[in-house]
Protein backbone atom coordinates (compact mmCIF):
# COMPACT_ATOMS: atom_id res chain seq x y z
CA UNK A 1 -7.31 9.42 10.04
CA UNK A 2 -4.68 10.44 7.34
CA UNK A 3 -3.43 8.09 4.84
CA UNK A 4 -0.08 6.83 6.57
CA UNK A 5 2.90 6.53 3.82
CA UNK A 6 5.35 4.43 2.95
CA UNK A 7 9.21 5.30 2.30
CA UNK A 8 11.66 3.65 0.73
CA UNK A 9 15.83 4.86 0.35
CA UNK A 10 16.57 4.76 -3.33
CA UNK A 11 20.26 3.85 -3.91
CA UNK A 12 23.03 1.74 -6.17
CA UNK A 13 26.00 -0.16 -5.04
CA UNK A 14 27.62 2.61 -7.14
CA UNK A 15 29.76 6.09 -6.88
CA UNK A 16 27.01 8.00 -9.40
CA UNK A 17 23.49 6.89 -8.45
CA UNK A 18 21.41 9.82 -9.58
CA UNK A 19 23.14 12.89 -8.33
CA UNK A 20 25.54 13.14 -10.83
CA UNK A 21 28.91 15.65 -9.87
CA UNK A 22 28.11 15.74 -6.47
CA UNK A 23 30.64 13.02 -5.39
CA UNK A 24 32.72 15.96 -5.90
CA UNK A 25 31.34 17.67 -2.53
CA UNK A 26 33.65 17.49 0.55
CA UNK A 27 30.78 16.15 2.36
CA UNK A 28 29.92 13.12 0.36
CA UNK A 29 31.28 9.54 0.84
CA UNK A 30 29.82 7.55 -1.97
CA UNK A 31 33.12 6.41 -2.44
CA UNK A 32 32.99 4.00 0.11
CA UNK A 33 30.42 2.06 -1.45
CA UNK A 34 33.41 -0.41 -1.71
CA UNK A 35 33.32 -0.46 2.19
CA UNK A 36 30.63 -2.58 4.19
CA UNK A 37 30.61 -0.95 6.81
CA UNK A 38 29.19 1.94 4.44
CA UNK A 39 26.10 -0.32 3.94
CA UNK A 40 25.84 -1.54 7.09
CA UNK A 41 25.67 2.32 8.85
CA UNK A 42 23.30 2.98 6.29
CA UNK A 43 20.49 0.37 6.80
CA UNK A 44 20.60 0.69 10.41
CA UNK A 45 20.32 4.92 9.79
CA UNK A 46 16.96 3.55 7.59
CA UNK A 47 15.56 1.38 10.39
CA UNK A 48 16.34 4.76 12.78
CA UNK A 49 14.08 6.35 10.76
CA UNK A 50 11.45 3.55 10.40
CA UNK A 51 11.63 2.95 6.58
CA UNK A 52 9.88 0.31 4.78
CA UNK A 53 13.10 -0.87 2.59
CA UNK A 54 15.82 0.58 1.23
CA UNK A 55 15.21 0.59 -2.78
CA UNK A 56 18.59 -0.91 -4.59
CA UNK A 57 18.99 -0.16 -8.27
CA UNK A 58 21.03 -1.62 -10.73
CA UNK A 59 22.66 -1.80 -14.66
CA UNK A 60 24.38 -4.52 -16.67
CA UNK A 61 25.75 -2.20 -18.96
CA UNK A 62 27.19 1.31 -19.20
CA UNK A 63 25.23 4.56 -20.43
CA UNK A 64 27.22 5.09 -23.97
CA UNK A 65 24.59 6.29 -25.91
CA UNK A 66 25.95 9.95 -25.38
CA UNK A 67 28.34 11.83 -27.93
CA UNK A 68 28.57 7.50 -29.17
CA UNK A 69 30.97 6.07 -26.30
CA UNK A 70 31.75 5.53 -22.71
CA UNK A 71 33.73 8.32 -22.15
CA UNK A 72 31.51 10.78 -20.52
CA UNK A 73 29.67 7.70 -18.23
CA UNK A 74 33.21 6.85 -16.88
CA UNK A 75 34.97 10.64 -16.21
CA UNK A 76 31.35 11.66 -14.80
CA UNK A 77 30.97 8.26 -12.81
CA UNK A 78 27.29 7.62 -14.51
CA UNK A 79 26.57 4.35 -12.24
CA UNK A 80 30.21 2.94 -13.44
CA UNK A 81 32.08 1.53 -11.22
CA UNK A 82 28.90 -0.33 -10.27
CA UNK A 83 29.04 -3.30 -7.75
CA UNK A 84 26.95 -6.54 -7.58
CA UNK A 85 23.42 -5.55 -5.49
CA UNK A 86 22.79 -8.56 -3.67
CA UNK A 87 26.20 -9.21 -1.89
CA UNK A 88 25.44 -6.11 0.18
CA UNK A 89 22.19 -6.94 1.63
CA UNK A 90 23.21 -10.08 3.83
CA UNK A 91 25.77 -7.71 6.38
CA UNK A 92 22.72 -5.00 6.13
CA UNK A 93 20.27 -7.86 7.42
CA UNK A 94 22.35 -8.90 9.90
CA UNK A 95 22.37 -5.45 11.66
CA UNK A 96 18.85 -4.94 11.32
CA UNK A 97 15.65 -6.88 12.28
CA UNK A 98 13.07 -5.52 10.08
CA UNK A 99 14.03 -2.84 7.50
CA UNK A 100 13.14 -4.60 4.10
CA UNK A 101 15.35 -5.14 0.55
CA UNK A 102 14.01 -4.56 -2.78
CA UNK A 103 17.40 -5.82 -5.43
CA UNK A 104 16.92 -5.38 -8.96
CA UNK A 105 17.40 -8.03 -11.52
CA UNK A 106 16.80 -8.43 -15.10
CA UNK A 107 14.12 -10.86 -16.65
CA UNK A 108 16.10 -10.19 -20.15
CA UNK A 109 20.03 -11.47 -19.33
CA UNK A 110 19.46 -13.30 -16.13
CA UNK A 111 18.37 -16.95 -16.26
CA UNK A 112 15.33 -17.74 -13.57
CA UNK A 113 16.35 -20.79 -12.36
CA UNK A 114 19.47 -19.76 -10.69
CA UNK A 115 17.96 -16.50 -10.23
CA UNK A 116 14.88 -18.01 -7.99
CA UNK A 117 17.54 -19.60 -5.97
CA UNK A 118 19.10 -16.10 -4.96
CA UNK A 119 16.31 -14.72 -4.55
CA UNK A 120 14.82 -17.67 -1.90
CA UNK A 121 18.12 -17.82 -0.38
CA UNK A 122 17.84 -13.91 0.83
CA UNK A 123 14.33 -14.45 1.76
CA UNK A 124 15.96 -17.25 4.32
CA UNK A 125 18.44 -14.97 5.68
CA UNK A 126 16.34 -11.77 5.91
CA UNK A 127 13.49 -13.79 7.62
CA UNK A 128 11.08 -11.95 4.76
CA UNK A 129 12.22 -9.14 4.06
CA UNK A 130 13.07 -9.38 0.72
CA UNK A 131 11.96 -7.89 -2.51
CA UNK A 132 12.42 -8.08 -6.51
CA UNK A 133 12.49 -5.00 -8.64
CA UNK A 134 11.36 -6.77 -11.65
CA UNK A 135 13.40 -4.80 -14.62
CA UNK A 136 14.21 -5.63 -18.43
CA UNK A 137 16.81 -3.68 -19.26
CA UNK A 138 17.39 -0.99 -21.83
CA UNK A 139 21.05 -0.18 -22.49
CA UNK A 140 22.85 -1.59 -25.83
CA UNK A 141 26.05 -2.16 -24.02
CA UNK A 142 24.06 -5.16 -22.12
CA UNK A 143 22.99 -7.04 -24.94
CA UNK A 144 26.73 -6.97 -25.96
CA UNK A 145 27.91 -7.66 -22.68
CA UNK A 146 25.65 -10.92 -23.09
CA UNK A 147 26.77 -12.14 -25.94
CA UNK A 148 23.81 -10.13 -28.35
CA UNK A 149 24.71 -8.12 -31.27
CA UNK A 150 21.71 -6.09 -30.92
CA UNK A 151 19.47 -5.13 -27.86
CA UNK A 152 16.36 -6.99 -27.83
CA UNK A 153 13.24 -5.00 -28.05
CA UNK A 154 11.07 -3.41 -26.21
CA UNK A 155 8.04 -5.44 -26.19
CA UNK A 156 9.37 -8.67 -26.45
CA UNK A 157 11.29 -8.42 -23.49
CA UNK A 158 8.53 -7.59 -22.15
CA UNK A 159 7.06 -11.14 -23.40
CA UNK A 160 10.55 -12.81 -22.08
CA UNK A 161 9.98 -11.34 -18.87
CA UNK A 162 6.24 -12.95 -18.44
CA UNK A 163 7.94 -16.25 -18.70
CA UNK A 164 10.37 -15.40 -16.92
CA UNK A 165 7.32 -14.47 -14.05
CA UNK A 166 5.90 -18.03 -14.65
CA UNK A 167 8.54 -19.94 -14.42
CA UNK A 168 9.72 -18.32 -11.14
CA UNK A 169 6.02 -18.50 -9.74
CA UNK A 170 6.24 -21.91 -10.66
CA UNK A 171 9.70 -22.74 -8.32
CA UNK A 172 8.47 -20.64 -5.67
CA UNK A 173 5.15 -21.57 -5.15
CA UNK A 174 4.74 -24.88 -6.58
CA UNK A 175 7.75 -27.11 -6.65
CA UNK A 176 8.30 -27.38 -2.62
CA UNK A 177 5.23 -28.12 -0.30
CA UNK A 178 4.90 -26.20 3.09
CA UNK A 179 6.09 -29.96 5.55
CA UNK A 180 8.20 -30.97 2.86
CA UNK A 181 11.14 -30.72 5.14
CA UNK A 182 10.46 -33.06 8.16
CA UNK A 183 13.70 -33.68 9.77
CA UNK A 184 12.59 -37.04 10.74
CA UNK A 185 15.49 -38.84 12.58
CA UNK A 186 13.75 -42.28 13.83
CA UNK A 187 12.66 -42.19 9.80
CA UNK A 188 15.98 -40.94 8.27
CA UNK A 189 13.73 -38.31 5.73
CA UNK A 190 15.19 -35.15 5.91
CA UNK A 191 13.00 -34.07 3.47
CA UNK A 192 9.70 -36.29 2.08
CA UNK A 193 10.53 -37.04 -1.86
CA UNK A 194 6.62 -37.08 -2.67
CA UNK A 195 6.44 -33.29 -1.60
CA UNK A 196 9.03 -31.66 -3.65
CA UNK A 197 7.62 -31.66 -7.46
CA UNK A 198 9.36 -30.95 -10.78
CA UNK A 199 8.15 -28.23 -12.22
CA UNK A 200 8.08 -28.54 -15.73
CA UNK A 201 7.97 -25.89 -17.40
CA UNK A 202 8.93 -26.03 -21.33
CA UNK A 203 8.74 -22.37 -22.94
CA UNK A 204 9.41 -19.81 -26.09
CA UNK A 205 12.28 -18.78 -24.16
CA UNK A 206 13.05 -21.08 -21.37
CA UNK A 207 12.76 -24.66 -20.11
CA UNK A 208 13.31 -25.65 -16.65
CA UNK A 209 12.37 -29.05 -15.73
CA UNK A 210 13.33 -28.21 -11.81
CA UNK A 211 12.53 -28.76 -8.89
CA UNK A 212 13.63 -25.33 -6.90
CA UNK A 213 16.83 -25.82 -5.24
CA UNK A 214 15.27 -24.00 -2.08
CA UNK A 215 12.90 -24.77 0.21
CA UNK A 216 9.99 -22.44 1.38
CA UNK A 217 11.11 -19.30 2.87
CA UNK A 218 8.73 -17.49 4.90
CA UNK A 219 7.41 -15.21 1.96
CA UNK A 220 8.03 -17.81 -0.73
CA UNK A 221 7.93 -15.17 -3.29
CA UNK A 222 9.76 -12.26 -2.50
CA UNK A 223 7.90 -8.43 -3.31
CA UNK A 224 7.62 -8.01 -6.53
CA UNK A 225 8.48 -4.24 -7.53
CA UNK A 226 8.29 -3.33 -10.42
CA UNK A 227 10.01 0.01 -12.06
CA UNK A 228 8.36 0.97 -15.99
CA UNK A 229 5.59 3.19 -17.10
CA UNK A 230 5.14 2.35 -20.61
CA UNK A 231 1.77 0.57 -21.64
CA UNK A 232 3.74 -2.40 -21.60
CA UNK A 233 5.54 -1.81 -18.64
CA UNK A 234 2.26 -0.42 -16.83
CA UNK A 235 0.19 -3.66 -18.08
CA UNK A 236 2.96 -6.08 -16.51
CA UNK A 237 2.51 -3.74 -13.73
CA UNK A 238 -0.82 -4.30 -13.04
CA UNK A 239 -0.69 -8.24 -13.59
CA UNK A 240 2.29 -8.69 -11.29
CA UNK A 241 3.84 -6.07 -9.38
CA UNK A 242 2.68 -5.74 -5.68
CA UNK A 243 4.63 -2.19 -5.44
CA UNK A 244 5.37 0.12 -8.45
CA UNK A 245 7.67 3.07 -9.06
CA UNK A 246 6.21 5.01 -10.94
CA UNK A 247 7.96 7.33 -13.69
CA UNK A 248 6.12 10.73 -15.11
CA UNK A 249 7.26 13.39 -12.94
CA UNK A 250 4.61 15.73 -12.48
CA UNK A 251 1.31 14.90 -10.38
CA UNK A 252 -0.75 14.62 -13.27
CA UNK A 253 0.87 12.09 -14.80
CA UNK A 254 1.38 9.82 -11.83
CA UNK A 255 -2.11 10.06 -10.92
CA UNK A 256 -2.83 8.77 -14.42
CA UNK A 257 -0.22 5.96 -14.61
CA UNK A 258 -1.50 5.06 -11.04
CA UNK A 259 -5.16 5.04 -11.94
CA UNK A 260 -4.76 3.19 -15.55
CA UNK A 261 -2.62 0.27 -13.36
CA UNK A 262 -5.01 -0.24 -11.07
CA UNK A 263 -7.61 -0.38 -13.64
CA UNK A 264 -6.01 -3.09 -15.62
CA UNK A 265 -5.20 -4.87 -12.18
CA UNK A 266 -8.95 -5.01 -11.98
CA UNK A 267 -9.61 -6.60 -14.94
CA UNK A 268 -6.69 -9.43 -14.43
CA UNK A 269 -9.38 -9.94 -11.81
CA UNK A 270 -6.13 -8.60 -8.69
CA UNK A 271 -7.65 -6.35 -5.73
CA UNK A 272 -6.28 -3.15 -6.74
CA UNK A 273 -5.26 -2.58 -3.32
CA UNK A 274 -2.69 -5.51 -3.77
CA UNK A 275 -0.95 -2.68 -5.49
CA UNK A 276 1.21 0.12 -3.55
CA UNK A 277 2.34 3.19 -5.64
CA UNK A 278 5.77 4.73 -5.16
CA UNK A 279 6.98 7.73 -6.54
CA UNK A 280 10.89 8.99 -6.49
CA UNK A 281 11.89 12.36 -5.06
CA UNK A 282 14.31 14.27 -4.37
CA UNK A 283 14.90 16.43 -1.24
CA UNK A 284 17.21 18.93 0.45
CA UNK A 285 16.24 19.83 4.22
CA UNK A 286 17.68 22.45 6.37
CA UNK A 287 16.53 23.41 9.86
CA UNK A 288 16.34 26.65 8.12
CA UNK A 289 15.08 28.21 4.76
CA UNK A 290 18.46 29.57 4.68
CA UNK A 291 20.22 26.67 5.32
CA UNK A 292 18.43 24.75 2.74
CA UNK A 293 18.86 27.10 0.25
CA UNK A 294 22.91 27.15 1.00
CA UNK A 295 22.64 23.48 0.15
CA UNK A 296 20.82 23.73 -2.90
CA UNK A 297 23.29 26.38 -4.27
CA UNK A 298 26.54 24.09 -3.17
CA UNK A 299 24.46 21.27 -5.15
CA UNK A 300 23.86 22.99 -7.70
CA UNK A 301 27.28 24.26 -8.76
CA UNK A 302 28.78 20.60 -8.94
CA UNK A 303 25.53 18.96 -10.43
CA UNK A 304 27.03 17.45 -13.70
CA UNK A 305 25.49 18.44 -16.76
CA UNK A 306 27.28 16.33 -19.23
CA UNK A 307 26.51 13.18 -16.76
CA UNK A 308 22.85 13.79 -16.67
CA UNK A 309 22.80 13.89 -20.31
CA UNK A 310 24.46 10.62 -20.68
CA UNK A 311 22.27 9.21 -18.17
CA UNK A 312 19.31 10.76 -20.24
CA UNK A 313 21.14 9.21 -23.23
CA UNK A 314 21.12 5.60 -22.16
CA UNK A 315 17.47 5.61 -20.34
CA UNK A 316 15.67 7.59 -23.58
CA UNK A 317 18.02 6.54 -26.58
CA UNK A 318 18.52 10.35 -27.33
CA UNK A 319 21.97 11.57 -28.24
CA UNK A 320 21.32 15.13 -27.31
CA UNK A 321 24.71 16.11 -28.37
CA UNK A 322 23.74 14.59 -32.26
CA UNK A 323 21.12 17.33 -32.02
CA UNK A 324 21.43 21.21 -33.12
CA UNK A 325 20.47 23.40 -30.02
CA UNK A 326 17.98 25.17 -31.27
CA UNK A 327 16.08 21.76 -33.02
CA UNK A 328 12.36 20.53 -31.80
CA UNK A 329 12.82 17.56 -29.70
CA UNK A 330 10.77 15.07 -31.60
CA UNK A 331 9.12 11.38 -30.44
CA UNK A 332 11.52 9.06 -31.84
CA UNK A 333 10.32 5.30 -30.54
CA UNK A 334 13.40 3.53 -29.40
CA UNK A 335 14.07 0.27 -27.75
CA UNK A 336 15.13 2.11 -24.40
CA UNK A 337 13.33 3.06 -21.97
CA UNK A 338 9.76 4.44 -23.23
CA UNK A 339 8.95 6.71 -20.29
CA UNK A 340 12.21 8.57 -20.78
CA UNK A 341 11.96 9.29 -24.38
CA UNK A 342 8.14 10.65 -24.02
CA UNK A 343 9.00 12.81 -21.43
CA UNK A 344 9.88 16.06 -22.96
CA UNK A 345 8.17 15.07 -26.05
CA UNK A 346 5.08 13.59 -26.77
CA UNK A 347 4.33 14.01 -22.57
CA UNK A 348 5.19 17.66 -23.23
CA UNK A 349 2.38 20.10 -23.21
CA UNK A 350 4.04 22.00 -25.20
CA UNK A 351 7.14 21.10 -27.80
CA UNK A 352 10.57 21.75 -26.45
CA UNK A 353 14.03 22.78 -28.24
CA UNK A 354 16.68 20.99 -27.64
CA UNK A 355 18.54 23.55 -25.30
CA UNK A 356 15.31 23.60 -23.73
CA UNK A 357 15.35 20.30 -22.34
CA UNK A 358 19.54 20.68 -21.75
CA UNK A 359 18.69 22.76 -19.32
CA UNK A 360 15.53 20.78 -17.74
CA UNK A 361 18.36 18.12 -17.76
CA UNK A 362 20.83 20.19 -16.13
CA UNK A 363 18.74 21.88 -12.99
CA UNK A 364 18.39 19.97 -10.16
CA UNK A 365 15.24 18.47 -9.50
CA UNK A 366 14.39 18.94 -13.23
CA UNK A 367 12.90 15.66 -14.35
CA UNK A 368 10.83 14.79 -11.11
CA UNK A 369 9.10 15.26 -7.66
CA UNK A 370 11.89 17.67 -5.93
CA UNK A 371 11.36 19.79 -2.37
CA UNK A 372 13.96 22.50 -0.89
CA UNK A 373 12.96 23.37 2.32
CA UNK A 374 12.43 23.14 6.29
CA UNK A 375 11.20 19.86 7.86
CA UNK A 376 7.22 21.32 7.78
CA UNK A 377 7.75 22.70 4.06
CA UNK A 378 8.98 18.63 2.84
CA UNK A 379 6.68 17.27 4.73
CA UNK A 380 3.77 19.57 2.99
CA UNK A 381 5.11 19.12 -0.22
CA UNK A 382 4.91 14.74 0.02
CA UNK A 383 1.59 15.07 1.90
CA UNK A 384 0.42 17.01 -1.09
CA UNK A 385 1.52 14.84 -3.81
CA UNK A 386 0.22 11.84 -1.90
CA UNK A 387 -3.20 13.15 -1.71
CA UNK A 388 -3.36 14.51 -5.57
CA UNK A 389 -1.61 11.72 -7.12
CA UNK A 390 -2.95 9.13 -5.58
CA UNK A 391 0.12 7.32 -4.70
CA UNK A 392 1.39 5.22 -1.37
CA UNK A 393 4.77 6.88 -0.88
CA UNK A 394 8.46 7.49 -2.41
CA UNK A 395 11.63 6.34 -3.16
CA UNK A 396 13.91 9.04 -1.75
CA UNK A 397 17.26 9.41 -3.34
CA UNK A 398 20.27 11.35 -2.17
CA UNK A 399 22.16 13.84 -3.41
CA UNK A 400 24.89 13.41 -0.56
CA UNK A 401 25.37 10.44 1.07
CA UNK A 402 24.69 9.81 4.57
CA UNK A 403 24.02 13.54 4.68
CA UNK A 404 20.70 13.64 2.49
CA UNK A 405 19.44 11.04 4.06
CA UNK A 406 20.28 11.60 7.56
CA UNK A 407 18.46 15.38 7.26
CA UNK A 408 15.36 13.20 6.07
CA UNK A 409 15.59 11.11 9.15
CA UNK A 410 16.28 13.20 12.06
CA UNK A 411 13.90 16.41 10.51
CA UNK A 412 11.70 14.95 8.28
CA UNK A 413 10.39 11.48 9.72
CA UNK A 414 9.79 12.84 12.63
CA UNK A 415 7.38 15.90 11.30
CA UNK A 416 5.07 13.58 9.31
CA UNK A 417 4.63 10.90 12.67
CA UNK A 418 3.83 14.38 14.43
CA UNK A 419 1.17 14.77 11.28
CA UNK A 420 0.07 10.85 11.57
CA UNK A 421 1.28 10.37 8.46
CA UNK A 422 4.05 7.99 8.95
CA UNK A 423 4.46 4.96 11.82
CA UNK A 424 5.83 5.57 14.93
CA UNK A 425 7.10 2.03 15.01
CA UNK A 426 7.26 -1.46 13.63
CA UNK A 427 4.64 -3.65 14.00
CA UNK A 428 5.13 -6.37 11.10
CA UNK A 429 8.10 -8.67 10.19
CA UNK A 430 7.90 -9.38 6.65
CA UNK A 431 8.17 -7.09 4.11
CA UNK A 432 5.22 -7.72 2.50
CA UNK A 433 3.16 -7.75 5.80
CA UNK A 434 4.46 -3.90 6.20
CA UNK A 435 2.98 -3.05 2.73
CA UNK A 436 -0.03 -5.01 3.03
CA UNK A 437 -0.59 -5.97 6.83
CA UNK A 438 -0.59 -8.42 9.39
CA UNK A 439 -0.97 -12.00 8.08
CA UNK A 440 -0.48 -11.22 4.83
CA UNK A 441 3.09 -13.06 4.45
CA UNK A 442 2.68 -14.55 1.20
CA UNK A 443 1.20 -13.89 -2.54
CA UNK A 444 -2.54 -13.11 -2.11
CA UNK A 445 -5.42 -14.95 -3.72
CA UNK A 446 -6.10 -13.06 -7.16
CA UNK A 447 -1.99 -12.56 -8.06
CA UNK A 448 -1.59 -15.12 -10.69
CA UNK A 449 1.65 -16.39 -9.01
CA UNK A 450 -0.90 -17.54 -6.37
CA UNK A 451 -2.24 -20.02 -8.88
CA UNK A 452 1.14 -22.47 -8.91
CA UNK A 453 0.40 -22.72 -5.10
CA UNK A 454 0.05 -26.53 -3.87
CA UNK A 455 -2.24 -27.56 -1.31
CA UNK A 456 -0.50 -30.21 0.90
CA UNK A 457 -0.88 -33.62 0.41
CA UNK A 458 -0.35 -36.67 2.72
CA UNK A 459 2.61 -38.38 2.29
CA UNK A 460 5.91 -40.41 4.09
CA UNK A 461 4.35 -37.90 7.21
């Protein structure tokens, strides 16, 4: 029996998400992003196609690393304008009944308390489907945008964002009891005092004496995704993330990122198989190689150079326009995000020039898993990286919107549940029941958010 895959839509509540120029193309209506009913037609076109979640990314700054300013991130639309996530998953749950949401939120500039609220809250209204992409947050412009002269670094928001972890674990697991709410009328207890605890927790970086606001959803703590392949990001990966996308771009390197997390998940004494691997790709499907190829070449000539460089600039912390063409692109450590900035350097086999890696930058598909092709040819191409890098499934971005992801629905889906490699239909409601299977609604024994988990005690009940 083949390994069956999982499949997430990557997207932004944005005009630029990753496919920067084409919200030039006649065909694409990004710009109605502003619109609900944009994200509304959209998750129920995901639960058509029998997706696990769709994937929703996000930035608290803008990319102005490039050529020193904002200028290029705002004419190119470089994720700016750039709406709030997590207003746009309530109308999406509505009109669905089990695709799943994965919002991202930053450990480094959000605070936990009020974020663990939010977070419960959809949990409630999604019945469990709900999902954290666990990020800290790498563009200058944020730390000024909250209140910081200078971006704090790397590792130690790494080290904020472990706190951050406990004290969350800590409001969702252990401050409310399952029967704390009892609803007792005769009794006139709403909810039993002795089963709702303070939490605590006093800090390097945070103190929150609690209790959660919230009471229990039904997955307590939502999915935690988690999005960074450094050795930091891949250890914080391995002690906490229950689903990880995973950066590197060729098959090599995401079956050694997946590998070294799933060794280190051993060792923090986690089942490794607590851990589902995601990789991002890219696709353009005809019912044709012709067609296809027409696509590629109307993609192509509106793909935005000068927006994938400032997008490059803000993830890596390389102003490629500060460099002469013809200069060896050279590992520079920066505060931003490590992955990026190793990519064509120190993760190069070979050393690039400068205009080498322009151009990497500037062909489609250039930095990552990418497919052009019929229905069979994509679905050869994922069951092959699957099965070499070791990995669960991908985050599938767009290029046009509903269009890319439409093709992938109506010609793609439906060729790997031919091939057994994708489900037919739901079977589980929660999200992390889909991942993981049936019964397994909340954190397993061996996470350590499992640890702040109360047993229940005998009280006014």
């Amino acid at each position: 029996m083949p390994k069956k895959m999982h499949l997430n839509a990557f997207e932004m509540n944005c005009v630029g998400h990753l496919a920067h120029g084409l919200w030039r193309h006649p065909d694409n209506t990004r710009h109605r992003y502003t619109d609900i009913t944009y994200w509304t037609e959209l998750a129920q076109l995901l639960e058509r196609g029998k997706f696990d979640a769709l994937f929703l990314a996000d930035v608290v700054g803008v990319y102005d690393v490039y050529k020193q300013g904002d200028e290029t991130a705002l004419r190119e639309s470089v994720q700016i304008p750039c709406n709030d996530p997590f207003f746009v998953v309530p109308p999406m749950a509505l009109v669905t009944k089990h695709l799943g949401f994965a919002v991202t939120s930053s450990t480094t500039y959000e605070h936990p308390f009020g974020h663990a609220r939010r977070m419960s809250t959809l949990d409630h209204l999604t019945k469990g489907r709900i999902a954290w992409n666990v990020v800290t947050s790498y563009l200058p412009s944020a730390a000024r945008n909250f209140v910081l002269e200078h971006m704090v670094r790397h590792d130690e928001r790494y080290e904020i964002a472990e706190e951050y972890m406990d004290v969350s674990y800590k409001l969702w697991e252990g401050s409310w009891e399952d029967d704390a709410v009892i609803r007792d009328v005769q009794k006139q207890i709403y909810t039993d005092p002795d089963k709702v605890h303070f939490i605590h927790h006093e800090g390097k970086y945070f103190k929150v004496p609690g209790p959660h606001l919230s009471q229990p959803s039904l997955q307590r703590t939502p999915v935690i995704y988690q999005a960074g392949t450094s050795a930091r990001g891949r250890a914080f990966a391995a002690k906490h993330a229950e689903a990880v996308f995973l950066g590197g771009g060729t098959v090599d390197r995401l079956r050694q990122y997946g590998e070294d997390i799933r060794r280190q998940a051993r060792a923090f004494g986690r089942n490794p198989e607590h851990i589902k691997l995601f990789a991002g790709v890219a696709t353009i499907v005809g019912r044709t190689k012709e067609e296809a190829q027409r696509k590629y070449e109307e993609y192509a000539r509106l793909y935005s150079v000068e927006g994938v460089l400032a997008h490059y600039g803000g993830g890596s912390g390389y102003d490629l326009s500060a460099y002469d063409p013809e200069d060896d692109l050279e590992y520079v450590e920066t505060d931003h995000g490590q992955t990026s900035a190793a990519q064509f350097t120190k993760h190069s086999p070979k050393k690039l020039k400068v205009r080498e890696v322009v151009k990497t930058l500037g062909t489609i598909g250039g930095r990552g898993l990418f497919v052009v092709g019929t229905a069979e040819e994509v679905a050869d191409r994922l069951q092959y990286w699957v099965e070499e890098a070791g990995i669960d499934g991908f985050n599938v971005s767009q290029f046009l919107s509903p269009g890319t992801l439409q093709d992938f629905v109506e010609l793609v889906v439906p060729e790997l549940q031919k091939r057994k490699l994708f489900r037919e239909n739901y079977e589980e409601t929660t999200l992390r029941e889909r991942l993981f299977g049936k019964g397994t609604v909340q954190l397993p024994e061996g996470h350590p958010g499992s640890v702040y988990r109360r047993t229940t005690t005998t009280s006014l009940t």
